[in-house]
C-alpha atoms as a PDB file:
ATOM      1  CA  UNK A   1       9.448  25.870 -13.627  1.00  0.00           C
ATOM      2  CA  UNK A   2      11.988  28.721 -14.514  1.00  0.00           C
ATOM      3  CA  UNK A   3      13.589  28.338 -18.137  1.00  0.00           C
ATOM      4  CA  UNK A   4      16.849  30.484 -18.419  1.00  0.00           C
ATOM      5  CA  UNK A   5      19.350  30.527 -21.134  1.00  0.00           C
ATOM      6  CA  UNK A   6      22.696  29.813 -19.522  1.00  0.00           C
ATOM      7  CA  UNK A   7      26.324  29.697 -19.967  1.00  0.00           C
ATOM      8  CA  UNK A   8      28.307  26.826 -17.956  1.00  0.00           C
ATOM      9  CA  UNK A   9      31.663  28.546 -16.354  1.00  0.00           C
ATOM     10  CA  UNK A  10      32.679  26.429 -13.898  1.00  0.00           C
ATOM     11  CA  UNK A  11      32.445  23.154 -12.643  1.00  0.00           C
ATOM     12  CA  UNK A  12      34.185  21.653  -9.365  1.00  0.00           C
ATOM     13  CA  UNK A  13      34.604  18.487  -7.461  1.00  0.00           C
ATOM     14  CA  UNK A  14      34.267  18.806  -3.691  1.00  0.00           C
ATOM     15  CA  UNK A  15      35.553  16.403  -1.425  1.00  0.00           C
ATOM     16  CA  UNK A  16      32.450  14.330  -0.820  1.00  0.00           C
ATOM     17  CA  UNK A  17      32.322  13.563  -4.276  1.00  0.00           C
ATOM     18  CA  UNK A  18      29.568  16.267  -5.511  1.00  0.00           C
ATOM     19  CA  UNK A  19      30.123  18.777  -7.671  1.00  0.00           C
ATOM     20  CA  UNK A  20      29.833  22.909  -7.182  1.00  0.00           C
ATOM     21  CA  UNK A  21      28.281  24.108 -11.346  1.00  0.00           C
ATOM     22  CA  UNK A  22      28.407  27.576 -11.792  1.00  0.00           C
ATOM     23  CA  UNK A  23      26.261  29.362 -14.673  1.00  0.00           C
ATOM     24  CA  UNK A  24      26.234  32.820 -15.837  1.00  0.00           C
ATOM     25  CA  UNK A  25      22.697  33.911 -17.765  1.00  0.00           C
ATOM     26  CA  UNK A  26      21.374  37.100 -19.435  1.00  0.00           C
ATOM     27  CA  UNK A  27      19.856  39.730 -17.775  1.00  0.00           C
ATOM     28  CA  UNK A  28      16.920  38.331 -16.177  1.00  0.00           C
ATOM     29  CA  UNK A  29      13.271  40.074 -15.797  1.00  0.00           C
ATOM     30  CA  UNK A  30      11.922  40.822 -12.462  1.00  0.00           C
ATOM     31  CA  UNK A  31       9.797  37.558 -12.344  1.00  0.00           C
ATOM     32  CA  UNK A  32      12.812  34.992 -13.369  1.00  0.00           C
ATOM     33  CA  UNK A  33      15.429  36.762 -10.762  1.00  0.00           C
ATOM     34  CA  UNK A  34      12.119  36.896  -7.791  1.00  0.00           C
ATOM     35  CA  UNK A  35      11.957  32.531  -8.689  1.00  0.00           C
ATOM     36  CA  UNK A  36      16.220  32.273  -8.558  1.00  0.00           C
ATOM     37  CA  UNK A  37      15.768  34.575  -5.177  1.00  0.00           C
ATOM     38  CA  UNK A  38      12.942  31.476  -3.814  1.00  0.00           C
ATOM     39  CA  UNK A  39      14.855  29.073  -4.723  1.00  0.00           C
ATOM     40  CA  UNK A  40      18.581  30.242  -2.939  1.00  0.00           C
ATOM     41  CA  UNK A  41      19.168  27.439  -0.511  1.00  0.00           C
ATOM     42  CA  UNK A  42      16.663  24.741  -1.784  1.00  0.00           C
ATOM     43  CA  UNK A  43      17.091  21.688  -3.288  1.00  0.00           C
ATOM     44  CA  UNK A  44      15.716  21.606  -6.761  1.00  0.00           C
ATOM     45  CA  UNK A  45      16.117  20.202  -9.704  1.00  0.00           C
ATOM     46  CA  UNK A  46      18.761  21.096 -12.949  1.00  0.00           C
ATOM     47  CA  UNK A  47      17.556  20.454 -16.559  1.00  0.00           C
ATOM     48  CA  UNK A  48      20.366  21.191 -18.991  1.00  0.00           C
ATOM     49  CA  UNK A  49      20.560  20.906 -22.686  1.00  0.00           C
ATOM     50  CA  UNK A  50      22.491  22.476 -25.656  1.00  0.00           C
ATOM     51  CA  UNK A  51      19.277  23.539 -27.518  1.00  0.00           C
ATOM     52  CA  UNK A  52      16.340  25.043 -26.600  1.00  0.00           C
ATOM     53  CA  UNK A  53      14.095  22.819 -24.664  1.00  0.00           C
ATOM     54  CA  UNK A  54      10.994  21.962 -27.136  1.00  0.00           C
ATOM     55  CA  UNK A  55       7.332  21.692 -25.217  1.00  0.00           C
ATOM     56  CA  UNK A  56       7.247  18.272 -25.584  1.00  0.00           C
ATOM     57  CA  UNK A  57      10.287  18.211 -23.619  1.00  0.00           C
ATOM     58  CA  UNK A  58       9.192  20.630 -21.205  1.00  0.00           C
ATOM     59  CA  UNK A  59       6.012  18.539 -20.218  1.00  0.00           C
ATOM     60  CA  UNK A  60       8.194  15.963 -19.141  1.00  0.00           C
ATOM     61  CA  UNK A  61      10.056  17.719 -16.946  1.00  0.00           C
ATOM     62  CA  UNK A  62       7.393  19.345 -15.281  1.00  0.00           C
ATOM     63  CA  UNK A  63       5.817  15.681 -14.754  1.00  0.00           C
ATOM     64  CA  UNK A  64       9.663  14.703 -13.194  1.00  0.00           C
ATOM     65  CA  UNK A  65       8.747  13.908  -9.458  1.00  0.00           C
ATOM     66  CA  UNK A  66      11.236  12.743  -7.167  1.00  0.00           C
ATOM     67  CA  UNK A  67      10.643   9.615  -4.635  1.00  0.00           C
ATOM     68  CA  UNK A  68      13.323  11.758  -1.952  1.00  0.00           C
ATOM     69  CA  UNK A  69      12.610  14.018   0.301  1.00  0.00           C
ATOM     70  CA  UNK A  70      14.622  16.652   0.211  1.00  0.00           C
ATOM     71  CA  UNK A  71      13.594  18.477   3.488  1.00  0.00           C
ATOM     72  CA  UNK A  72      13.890  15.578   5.551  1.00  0.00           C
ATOM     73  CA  UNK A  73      17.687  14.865   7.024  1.00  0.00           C
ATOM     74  CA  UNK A  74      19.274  11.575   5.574  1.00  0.00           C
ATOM     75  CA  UNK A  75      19.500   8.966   8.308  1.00  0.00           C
ATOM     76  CA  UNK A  76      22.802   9.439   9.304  1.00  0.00           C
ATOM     77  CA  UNK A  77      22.412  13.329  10.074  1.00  0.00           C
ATOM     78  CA  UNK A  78      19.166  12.868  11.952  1.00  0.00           C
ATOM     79  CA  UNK A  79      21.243  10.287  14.428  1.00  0.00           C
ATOM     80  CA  UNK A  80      24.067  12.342  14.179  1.00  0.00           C
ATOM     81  CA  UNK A  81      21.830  15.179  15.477  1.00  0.00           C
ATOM     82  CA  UNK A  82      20.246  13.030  17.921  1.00  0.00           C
ATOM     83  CA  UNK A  83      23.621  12.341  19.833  1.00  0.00           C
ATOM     84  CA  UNK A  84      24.521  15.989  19.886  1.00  0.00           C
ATOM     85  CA  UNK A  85      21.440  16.687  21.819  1.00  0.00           C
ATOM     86  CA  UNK A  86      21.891  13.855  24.075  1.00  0.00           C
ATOM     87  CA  UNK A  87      25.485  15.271  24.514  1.00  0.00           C
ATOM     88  CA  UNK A  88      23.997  18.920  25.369  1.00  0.00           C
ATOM     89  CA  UNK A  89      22.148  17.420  28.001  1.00  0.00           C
ATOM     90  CA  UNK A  90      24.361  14.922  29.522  1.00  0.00           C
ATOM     91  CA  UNK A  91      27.998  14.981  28.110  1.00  0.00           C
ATOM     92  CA  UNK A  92      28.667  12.332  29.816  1.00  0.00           C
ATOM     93  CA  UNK A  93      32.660  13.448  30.966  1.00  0.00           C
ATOM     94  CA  UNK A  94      33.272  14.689  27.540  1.00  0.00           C
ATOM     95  CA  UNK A  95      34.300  18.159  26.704  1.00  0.00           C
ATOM     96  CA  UNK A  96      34.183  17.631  22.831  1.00  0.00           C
ATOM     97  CA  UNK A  97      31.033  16.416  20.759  1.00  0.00           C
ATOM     98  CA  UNK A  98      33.160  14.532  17.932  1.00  0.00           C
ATOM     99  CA  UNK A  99      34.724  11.956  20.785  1.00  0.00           C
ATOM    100  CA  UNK A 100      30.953  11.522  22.541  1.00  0.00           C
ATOM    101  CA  UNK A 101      29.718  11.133  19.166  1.00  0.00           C
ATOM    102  CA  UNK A 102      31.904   8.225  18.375  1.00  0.00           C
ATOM    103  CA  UNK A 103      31.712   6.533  21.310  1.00  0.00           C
ATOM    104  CA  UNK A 104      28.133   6.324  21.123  1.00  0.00           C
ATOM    105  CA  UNK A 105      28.494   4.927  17.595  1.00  0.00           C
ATOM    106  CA  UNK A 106      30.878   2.435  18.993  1.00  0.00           C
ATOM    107  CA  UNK A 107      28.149   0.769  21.370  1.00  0.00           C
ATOM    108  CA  UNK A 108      25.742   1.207  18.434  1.00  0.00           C
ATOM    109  CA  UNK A 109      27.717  -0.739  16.556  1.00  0.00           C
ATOM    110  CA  UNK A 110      28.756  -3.314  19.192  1.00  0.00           C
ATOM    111  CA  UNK A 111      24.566  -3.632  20.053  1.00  0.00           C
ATOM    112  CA  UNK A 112      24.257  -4.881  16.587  1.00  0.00           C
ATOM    113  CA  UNK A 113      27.345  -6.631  15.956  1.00  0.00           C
ATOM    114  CA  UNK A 114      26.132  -8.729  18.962  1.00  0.00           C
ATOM    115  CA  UNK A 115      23.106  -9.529  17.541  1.00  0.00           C
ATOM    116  CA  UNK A 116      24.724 -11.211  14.424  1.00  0.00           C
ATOM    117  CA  UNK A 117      25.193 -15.447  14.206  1.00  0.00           C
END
C-alpha cells in the first residue's frame, strides 16, 4: 500500500459518467515514485481523507478486497471483442466493423426476444 500526502487539483466528469481526479503530492522518495511507476495503467484502489490516516485505519484498508476482477473484460467488451474477430475473419459484405457489429447484436437480440412468452 503506498501512503502519499496529496493535494486534490482537479476533478472532471467524462462522458460515461466517471470521473478523471487529478492530485499533485510532495516530492516523493525513490521507493514511493518506483510503486506510482507499477501502478500507471492499473486499476487500483483510492483511499482519501482530510487527516492523516491512523493505523487502525490503515489495517482496514489493507484488509479491503474487491469481489471484481479488474483484469478480466466486462461482458459487454469481451462480446464486443468477439464480433470484431469474427468480422476479421469473415466480414461478411461489410467494409466497417461498427455496422457488422450491430447487426450481429440485432440477431442476438431477436434469438432471445424469440425465446420470450
Amino acid at each position: 500500500m503506498l501512503v502519499i500526502p496529496a493535494i486534490s487539483e482537479n476533478l472532471t466528469t467524462r462522458k460515461d459518467k466517471t470521473w478523471k481526479l487529478t492530485f499533485g503530492t510532495n516530492e516523493l522518495s525513490a521507493e514511493q515514485a518506483a510503486e506510482l511507476v507499477k501502478l500507471n495503467q492499473e486499476y487500483c484502489f483510492l483511499a482519501i481523507n482530510k487527516d492523516a490516516f491512523k493505523t487502525r485505519d490503515l489495517d482496514i484498508l489493507a484488509g479491503i478486497q474487491s469481489e471484481f476482477d479488474f483484469n478480466q473484460k466486462p461482458p459487454g467488451q469481451r462480446l464486443q471483442a468477439v464480433f470484431y474477430r469474427l468480422w476479421e475473419q469473415d466480414p461478411q459484405g461489410y467494409k466497417d466493423f461498427n455496422l457488422y457489429y450491430r447487426f450481429q447484436m440485432e440477431k442476438l437480440i431477436q434469438h432471445f426476444k424469440d425465446k420470450l412468452k
